[in-house]
Protein backbone atom coordinates (compact mmCIF):
# COMPACT_ATOMS: atom_id res chain seq x y z
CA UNK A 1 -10.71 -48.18 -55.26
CA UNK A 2 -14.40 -47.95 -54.28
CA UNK A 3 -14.61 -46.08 -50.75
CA UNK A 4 -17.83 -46.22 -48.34
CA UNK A 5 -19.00 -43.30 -46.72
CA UNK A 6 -21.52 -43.90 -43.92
CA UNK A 7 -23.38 -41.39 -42.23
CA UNK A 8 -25.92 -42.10 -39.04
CA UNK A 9 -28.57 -39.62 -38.23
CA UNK A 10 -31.05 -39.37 -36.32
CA UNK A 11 -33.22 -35.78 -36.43
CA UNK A 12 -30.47 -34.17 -37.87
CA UNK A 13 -32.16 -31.63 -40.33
CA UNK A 14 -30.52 -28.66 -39.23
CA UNK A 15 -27.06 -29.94 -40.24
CA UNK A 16 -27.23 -32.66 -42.91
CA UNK A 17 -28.20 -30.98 -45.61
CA UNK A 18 -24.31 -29.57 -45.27
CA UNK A 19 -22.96 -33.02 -44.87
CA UNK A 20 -24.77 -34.34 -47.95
CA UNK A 21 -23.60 -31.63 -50.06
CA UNK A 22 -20.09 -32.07 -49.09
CA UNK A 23 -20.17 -35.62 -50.39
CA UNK A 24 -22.11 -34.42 -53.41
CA UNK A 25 -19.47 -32.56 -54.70
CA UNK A 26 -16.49 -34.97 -53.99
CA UNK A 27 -14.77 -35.07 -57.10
CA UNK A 28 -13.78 -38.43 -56.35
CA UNK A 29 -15.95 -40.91 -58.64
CA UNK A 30 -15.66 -43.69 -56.74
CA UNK A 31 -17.31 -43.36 -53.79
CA UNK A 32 -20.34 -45.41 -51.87
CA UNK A 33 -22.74 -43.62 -49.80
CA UNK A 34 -24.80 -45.04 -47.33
CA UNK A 35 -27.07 -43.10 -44.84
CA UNK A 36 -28.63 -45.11 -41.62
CA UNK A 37 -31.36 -43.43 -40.38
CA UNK A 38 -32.62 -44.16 -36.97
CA UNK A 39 -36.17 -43.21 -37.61
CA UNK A 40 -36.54 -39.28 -37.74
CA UNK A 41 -39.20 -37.33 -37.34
CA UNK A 42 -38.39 -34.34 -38.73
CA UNK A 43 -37.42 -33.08 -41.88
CA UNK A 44 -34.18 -35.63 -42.35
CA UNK A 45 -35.76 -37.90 -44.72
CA UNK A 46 -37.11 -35.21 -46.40
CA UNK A 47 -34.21 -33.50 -46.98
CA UNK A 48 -31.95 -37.10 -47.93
CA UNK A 49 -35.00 -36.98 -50.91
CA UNK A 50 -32.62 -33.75 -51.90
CA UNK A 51 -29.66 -35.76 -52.97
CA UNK A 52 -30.60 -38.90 -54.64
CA UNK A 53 -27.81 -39.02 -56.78
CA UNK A 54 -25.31 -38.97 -53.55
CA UNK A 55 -26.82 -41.39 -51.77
CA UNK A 56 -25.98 -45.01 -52.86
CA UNK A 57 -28.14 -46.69 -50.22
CA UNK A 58 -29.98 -45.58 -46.89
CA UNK A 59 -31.97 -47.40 -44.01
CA UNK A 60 -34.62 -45.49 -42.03
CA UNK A 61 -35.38 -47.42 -38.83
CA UNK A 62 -35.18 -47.96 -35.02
CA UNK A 63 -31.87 -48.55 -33.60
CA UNK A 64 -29.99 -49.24 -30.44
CA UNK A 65 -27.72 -46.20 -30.92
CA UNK A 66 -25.10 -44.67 -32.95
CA UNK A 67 -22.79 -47.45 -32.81
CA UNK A 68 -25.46 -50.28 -33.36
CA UNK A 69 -26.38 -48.35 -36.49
CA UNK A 70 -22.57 -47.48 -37.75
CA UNK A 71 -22.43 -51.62 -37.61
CA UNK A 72 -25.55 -51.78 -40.14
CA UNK A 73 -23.62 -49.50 -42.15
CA UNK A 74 -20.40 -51.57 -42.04
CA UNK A 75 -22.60 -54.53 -43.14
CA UNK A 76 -23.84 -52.54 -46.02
CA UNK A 77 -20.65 -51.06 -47.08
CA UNK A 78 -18.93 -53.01 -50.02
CA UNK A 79 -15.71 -50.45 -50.29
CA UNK A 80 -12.70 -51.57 -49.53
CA UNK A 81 -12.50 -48.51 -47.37
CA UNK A 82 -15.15 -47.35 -44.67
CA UNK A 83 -14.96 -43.78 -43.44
CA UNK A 84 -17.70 -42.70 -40.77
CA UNK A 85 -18.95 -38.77 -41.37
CA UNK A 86 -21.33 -37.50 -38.76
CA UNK A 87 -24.18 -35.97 -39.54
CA UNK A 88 -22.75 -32.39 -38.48
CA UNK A 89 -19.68 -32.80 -40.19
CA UNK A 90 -18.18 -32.12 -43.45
CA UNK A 91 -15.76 -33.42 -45.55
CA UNK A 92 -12.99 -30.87 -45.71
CA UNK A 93 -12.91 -30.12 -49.32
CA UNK A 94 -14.18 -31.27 -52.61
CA UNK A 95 -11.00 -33.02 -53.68
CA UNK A 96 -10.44 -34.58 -50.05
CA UNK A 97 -11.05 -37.97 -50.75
CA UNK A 98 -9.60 -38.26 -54.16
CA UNK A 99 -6.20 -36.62 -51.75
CA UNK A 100 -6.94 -39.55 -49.70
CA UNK A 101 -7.42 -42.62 -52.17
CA UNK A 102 -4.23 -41.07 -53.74
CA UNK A 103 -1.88 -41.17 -50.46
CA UNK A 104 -3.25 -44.44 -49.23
CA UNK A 105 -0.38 -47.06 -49.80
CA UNK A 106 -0.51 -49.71 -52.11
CA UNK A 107 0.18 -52.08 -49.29
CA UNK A 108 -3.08 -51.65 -48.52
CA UNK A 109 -2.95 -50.90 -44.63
CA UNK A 110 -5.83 -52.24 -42.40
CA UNK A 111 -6.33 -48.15 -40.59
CA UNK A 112 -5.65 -45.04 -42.24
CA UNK A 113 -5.60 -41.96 -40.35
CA UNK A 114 -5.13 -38.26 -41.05
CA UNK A 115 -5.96 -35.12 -39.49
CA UNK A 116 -8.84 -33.30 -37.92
CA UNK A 117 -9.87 -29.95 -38.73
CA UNK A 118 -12.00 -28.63 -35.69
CA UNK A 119 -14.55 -25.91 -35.74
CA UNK A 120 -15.90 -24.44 -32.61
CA UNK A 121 -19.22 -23.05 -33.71
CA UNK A 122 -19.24 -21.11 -30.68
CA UNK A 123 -16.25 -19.07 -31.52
CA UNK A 124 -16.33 -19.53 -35.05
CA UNK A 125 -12.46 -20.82 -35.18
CA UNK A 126 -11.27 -23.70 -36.94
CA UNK A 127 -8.17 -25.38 -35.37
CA UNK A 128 -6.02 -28.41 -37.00
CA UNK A 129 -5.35 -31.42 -34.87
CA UNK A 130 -2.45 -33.16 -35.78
CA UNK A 131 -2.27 -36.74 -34.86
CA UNK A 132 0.58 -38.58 -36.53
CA UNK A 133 2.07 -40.09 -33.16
CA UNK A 134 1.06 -42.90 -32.06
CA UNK A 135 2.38 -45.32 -29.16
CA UNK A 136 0.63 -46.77 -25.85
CA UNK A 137 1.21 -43.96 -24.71
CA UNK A 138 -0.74 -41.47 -27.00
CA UNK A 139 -3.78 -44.27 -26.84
CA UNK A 140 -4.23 -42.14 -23.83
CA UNK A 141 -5.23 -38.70 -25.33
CA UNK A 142 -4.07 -38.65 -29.09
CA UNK A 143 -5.98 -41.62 -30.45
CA UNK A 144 -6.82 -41.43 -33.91
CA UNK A 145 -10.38 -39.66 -33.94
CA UNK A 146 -12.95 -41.42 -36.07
CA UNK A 147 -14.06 -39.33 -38.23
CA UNK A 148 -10.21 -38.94 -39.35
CA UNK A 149 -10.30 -42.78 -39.92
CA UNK A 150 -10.32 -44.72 -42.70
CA UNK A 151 -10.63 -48.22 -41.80
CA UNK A 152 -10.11 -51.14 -44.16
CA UNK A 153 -13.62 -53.07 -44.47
CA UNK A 154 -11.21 -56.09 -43.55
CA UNK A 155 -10.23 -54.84 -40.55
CA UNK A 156 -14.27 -55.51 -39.39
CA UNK A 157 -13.81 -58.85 -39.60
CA UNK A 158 -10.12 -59.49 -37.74
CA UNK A 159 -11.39 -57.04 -34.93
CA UNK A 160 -14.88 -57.39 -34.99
CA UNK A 161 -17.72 -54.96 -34.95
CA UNK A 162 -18.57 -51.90 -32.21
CA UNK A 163 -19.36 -53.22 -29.06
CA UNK A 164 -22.95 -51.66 -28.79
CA UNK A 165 -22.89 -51.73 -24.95
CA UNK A 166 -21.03 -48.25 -24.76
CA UNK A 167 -22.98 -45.13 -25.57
CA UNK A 168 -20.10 -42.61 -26.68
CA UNK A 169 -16.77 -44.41 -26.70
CA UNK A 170 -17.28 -47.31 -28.66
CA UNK A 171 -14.86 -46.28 -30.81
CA UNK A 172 -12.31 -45.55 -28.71
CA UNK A 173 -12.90 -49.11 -27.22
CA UNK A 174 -12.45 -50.52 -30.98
CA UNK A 175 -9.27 -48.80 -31.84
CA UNK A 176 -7.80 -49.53 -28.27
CA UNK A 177 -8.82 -53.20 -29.11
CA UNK A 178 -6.78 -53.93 -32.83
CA UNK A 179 -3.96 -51.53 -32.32
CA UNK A 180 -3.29 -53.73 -28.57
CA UNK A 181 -4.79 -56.95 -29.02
CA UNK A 182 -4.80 -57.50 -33.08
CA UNK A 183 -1.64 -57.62 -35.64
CA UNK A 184 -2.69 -54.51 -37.75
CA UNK A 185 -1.07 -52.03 -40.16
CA UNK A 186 -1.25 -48.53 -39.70
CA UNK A 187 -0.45 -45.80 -41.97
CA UNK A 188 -0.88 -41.67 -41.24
CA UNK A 189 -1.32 -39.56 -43.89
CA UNK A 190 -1.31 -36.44 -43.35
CA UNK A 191 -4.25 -35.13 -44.39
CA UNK A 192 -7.03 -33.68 -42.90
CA UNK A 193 -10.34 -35.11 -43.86
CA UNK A 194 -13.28 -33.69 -42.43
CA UNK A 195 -14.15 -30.60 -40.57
CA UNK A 196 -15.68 -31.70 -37.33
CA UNK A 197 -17.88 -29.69 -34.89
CA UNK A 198 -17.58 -29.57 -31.74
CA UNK A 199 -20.39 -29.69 -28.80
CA UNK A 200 -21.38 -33.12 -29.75
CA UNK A 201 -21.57 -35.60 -27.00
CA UNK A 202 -18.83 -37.48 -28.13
CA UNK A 203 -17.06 -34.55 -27.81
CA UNK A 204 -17.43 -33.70 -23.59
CA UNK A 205 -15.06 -35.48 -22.68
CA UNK A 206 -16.54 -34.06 -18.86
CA UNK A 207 -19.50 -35.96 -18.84
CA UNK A 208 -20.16 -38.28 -16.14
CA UNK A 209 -21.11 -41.22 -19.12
CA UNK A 210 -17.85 -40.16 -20.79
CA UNK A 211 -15.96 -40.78 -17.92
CA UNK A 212 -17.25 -43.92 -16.96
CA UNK A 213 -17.01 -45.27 -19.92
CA UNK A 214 -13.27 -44.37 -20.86
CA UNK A 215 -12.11 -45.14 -17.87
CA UNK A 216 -13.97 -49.03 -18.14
CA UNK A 217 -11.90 -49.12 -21.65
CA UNK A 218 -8.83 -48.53 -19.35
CA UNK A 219 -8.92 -50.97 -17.37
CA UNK A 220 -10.19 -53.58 -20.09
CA UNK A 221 -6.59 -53.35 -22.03
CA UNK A 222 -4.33 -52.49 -19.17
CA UNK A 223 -3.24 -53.48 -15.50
CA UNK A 224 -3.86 -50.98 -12.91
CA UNK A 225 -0.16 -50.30 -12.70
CA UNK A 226 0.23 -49.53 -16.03
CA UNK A 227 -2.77 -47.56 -15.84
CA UNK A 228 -1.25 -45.37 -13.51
CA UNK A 229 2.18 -44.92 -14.94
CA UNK A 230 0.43 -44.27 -18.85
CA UNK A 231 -1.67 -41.85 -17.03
CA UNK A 232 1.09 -39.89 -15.51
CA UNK A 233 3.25 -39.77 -18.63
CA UNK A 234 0.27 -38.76 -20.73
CA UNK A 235 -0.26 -35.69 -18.17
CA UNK A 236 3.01 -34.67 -17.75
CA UNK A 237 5.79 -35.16 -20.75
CA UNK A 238 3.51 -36.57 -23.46
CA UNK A 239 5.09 -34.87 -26.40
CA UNK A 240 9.02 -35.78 -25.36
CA UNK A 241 7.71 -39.49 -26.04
CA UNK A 242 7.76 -38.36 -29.72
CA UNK A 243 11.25 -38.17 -29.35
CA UNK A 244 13.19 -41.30 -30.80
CA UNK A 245 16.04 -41.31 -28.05
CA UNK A 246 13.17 -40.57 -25.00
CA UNK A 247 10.89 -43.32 -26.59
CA UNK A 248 13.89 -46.07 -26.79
CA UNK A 249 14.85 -45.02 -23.04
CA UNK A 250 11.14 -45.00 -22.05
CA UNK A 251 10.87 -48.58 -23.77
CA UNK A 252 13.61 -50.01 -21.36
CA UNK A 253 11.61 -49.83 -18.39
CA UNK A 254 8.11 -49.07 -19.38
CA UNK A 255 6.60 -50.48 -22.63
CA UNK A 256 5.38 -47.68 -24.75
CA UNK A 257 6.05 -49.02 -28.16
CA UNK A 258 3.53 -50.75 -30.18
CA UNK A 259 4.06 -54.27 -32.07
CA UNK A 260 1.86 -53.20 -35.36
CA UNK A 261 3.11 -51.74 -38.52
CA UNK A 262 3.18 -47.72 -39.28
CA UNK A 263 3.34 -46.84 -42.64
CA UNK A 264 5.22 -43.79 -43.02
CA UNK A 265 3.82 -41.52 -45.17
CA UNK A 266 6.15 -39.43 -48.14
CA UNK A 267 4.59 -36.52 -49.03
């Protein structure tokens, strides 16, 4: 199973040269590498020179930000799975994707998700996120993160590309989008795949863009009553939702329960 890794930079020479090596030493054969580029001018390109080996294909050019060059990537990509790893990430560990390709079910699922290992540079800690729930109600605040993702190249073409007109949460937008409006297969896998650092600005979840923008995916996919009733049962008893008899008495009066298929996964 060939698996495309895409990574988008943009001036990113004081982290990528971590990124690349992390792929380098995958011991995974089969994997595609493609770097977009969004026309640096400092020593990226220089440094991509470093790895030709890694690097299946790369683009160096102008772009109408990150998520109008992951979609040049996704065109690119010829894996049948696509996993996104920013340019200050790393892959977890050299055997991570060869763990990955091994635990994804032969029933070929259209998203597979794992776990995110997150380091603060600031502190120096590295924390696990665990993310194996998933109902309406965790599309709140426990959305698969991206760069746990692996999404089926498939999947691109029932749900369609990122919509390039939000800066930070396309993503979010994208996953909100199949797992509501599409018939799509879901498996978790346990596994966490990269380590990702924080401080990006996908990552401040304060910012006034931020915000705006998550709040505009809200009220794309749901009413403003459910809006506010998701909202309060995300703030205050989340977790109990995990719970099989709270979820079914949940699901009598407020829909919480999703329509798509979760793999389980057996360890």
């Amino acid at each position: 199973m060939l698996i495309s890794i895409i990574t988008v930079c943009h001036n990113s020479a004081t982290t990528i040269r971590d990124t690349l090596a992390s792929v380098a030493t995958q011991t995974y054969a089969n994997i595609e590498y493609i770097i977009i580029d969004g026309g640096s001018t400092d020593d990226t390109l220089q440094i991509l020179k470093e790895y030709p080996d890694a690097i299946t294909k790369s683009l160096s050019e102008s772009d109408h930000g990150i998520y109008d060059a992951m979609n040049k990537g996704i065109e690119r990509a010829t894996g049948e799975y696509i996993l996104f790893l920013n340019s200050d990430d790393i892959l977890l560990h050299d055997r991570v994707i060869e763990d990955a390709a091994k635990a994804i079910s032969t029933k070929h699922p259209d998203i597979v998700f794992g776990d995110m290992a997150i380091f603060n540079p600031t502190s120096g800690v590295t924390e696990r996120k665990r993310q194996r729930n998933l109902t309406r109600i965790h599309v709140f605040k426990n959305m698969p993160c991206q760069p746990s993702v692996l999404y089926s190249r498939s999947v691109f073409s029932k749900c369609g590309l990122f919509n390039t007109a939000y800066r930070i949460v396309s993503d979010f937008d994208w996953m909100t989008n199949a797992i509501l409006r599409h018939t799509v297969s879901l498996q978790y896998i346990g596994i966490a795949l990269i380590r990702f650092r924080t401080g990006g600005i996908s990552s401040n979840s304060d910012s006034t863009v931020h915000v705006r923008e998550r709040m505009a995916v809200y009220q794309e996919y749901f009413s403003p009553s459910e809006l506010v009733l998701y909202l309060f049962i995300s703030k205050y008893f989340r977790t109990l939702t995990i719970l099989p008899i709270v979820s079914d008495i949940l699901n009598c009066f407020v829909k919480i329960k999703l329509k798509n298929t979760i793999i389980k996964y057996n360890k």
